[in-house]
Protein backbone atom coordinates (compact mmCIF):
# COMPACT_ATOMS: atom_id res chain seq x y z
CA UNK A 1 -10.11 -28.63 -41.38
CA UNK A 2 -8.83 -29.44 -37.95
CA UNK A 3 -10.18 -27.26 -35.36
CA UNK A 4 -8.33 -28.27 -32.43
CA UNK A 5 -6.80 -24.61 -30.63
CA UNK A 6 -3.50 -24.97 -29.26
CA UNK A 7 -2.41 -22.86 -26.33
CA UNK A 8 1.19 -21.06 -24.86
CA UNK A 9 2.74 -23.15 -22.68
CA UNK A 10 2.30 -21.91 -19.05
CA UNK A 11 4.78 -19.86 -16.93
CA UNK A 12 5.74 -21.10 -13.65
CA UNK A 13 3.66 -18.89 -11.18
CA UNK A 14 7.59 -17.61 -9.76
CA UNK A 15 7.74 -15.69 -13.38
CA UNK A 16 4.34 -14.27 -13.19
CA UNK A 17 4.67 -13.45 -9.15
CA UNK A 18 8.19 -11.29 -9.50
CA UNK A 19 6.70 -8.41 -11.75
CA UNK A 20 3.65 -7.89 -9.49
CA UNK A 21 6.33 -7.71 -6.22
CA UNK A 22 8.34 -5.56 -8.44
CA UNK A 23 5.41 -3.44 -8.55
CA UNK A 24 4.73 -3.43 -4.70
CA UNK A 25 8.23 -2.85 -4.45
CA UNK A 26 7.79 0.56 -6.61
CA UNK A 27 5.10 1.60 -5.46
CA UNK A 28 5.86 1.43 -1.34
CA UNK A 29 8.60 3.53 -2.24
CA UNK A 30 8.04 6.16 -4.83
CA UNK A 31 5.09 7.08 -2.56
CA UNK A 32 4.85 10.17 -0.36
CA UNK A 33 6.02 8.40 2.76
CA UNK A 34 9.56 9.01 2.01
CA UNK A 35 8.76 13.05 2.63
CA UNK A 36 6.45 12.01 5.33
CA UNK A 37 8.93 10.08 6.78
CA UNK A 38 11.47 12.76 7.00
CA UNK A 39 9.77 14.94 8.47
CA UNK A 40 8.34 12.48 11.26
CA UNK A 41 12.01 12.03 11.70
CA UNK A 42 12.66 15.55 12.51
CA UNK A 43 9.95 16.12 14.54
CA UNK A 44 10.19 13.33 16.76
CA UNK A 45 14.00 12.96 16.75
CA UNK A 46 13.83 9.26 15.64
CA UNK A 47 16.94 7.31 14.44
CA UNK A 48 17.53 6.13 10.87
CA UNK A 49 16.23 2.82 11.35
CA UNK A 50 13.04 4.05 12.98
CA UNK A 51 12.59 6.27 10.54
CA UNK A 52 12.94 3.62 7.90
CA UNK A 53 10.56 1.69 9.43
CA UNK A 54 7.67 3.90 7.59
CA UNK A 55 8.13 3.13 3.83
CA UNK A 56 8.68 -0.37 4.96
CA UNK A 57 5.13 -0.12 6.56
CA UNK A 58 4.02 1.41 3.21
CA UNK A 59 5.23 -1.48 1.61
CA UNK A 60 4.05 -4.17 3.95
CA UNK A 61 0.41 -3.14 3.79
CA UNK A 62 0.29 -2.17 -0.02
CA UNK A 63 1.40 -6.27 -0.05
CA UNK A 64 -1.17 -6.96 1.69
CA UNK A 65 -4.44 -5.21 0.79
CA UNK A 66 -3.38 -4.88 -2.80
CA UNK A 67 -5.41 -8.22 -4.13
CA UNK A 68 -8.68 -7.80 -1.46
CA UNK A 69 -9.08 -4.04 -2.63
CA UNK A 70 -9.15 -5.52 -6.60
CA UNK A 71 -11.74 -8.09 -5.52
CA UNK A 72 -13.82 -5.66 -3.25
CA UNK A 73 -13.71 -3.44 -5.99
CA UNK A 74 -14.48 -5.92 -8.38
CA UNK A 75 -17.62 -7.07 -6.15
CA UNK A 76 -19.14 -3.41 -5.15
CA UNK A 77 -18.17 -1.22 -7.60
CA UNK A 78 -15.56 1.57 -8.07
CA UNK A 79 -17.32 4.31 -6.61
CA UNK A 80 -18.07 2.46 -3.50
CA UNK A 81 -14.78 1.49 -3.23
CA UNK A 82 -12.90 4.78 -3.84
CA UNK A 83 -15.88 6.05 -1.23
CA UNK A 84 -14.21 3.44 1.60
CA UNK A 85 -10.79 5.12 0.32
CA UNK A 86 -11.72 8.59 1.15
CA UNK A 87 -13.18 7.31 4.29
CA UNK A 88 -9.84 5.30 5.36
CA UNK A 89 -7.60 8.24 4.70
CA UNK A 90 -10.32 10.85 6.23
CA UNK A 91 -9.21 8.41 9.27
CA UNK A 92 -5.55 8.58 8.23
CA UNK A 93 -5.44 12.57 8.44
CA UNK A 94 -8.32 12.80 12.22
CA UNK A 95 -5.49 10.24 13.81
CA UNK A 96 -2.39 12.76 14.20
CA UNK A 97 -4.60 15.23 16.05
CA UNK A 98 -4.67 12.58 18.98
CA UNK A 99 -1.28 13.02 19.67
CA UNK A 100 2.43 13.00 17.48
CA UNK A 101 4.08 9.89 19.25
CA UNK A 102 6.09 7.48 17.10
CA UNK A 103 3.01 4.89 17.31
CA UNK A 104 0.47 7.48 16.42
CA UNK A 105 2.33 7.91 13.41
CA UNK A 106 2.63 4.25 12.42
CA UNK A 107 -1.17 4.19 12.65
CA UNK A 108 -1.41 7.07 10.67
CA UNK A 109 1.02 5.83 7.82
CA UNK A 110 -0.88 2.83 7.77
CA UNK A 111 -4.37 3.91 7.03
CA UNK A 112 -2.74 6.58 4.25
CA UNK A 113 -1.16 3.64 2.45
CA UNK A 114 -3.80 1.65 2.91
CA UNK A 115 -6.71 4.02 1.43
CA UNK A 116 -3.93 4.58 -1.67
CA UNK A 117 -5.05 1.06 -3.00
């Protein structure tokens, strides 16, 4: 008997990269910040575009610590790191009561979005 194990070709790293973005892309925006951002909106009269600018945020920083909170996780555990999580958006919800200006907020939408992951 021949023995010899013959494996699927491979699929260009494009193919395998556009699902994960999809995902990113899904979950930036289905989030909470949408409502968050509304209100933001309201209460500090900011245009459209500003106002846009927070599920964009959302987005931007699930991109980005998306792959270092797998391998943290993956190195330390997953109660340590949903500990860190709680910390981060602990931090998220202490940062409005320093003031409501529009960069208060962006900090504040950043560490929520970032303790999501």
């Amino acid at each position: 008997m021949n023995n010899t194990t013959t494996s699927a070709p491979k699929s260009s790293s494009l193919a395998q990269l556009i699902p994960v973005m999809l995902c990113f892309f899904v979950m930036g925006f289905v989030d909470l910040v949408g409502v968050g951002s509304n209100f933001v909106q309201k209460d500090l009269n900011l245009s459209d575009s500003q106002a846009n600018l927070f599920p964009s945020l959302v987005f931007f920083w699930f991109l980005i610590f998306s792959v270092p909170t797998g391998l943290l996780m993956n190195r330390i555990g997953r109660k340590k790191t949903v500990i860190i999580s709680m910390v981060v958006t602990l931090a998220s919800l202490i940062v409005p009561i320093f003031g409501s200006s529009y960069g208060v907020m962006l900090v504040a939408f950043s560490f929520s979005e970032s303790a999501t992951l």
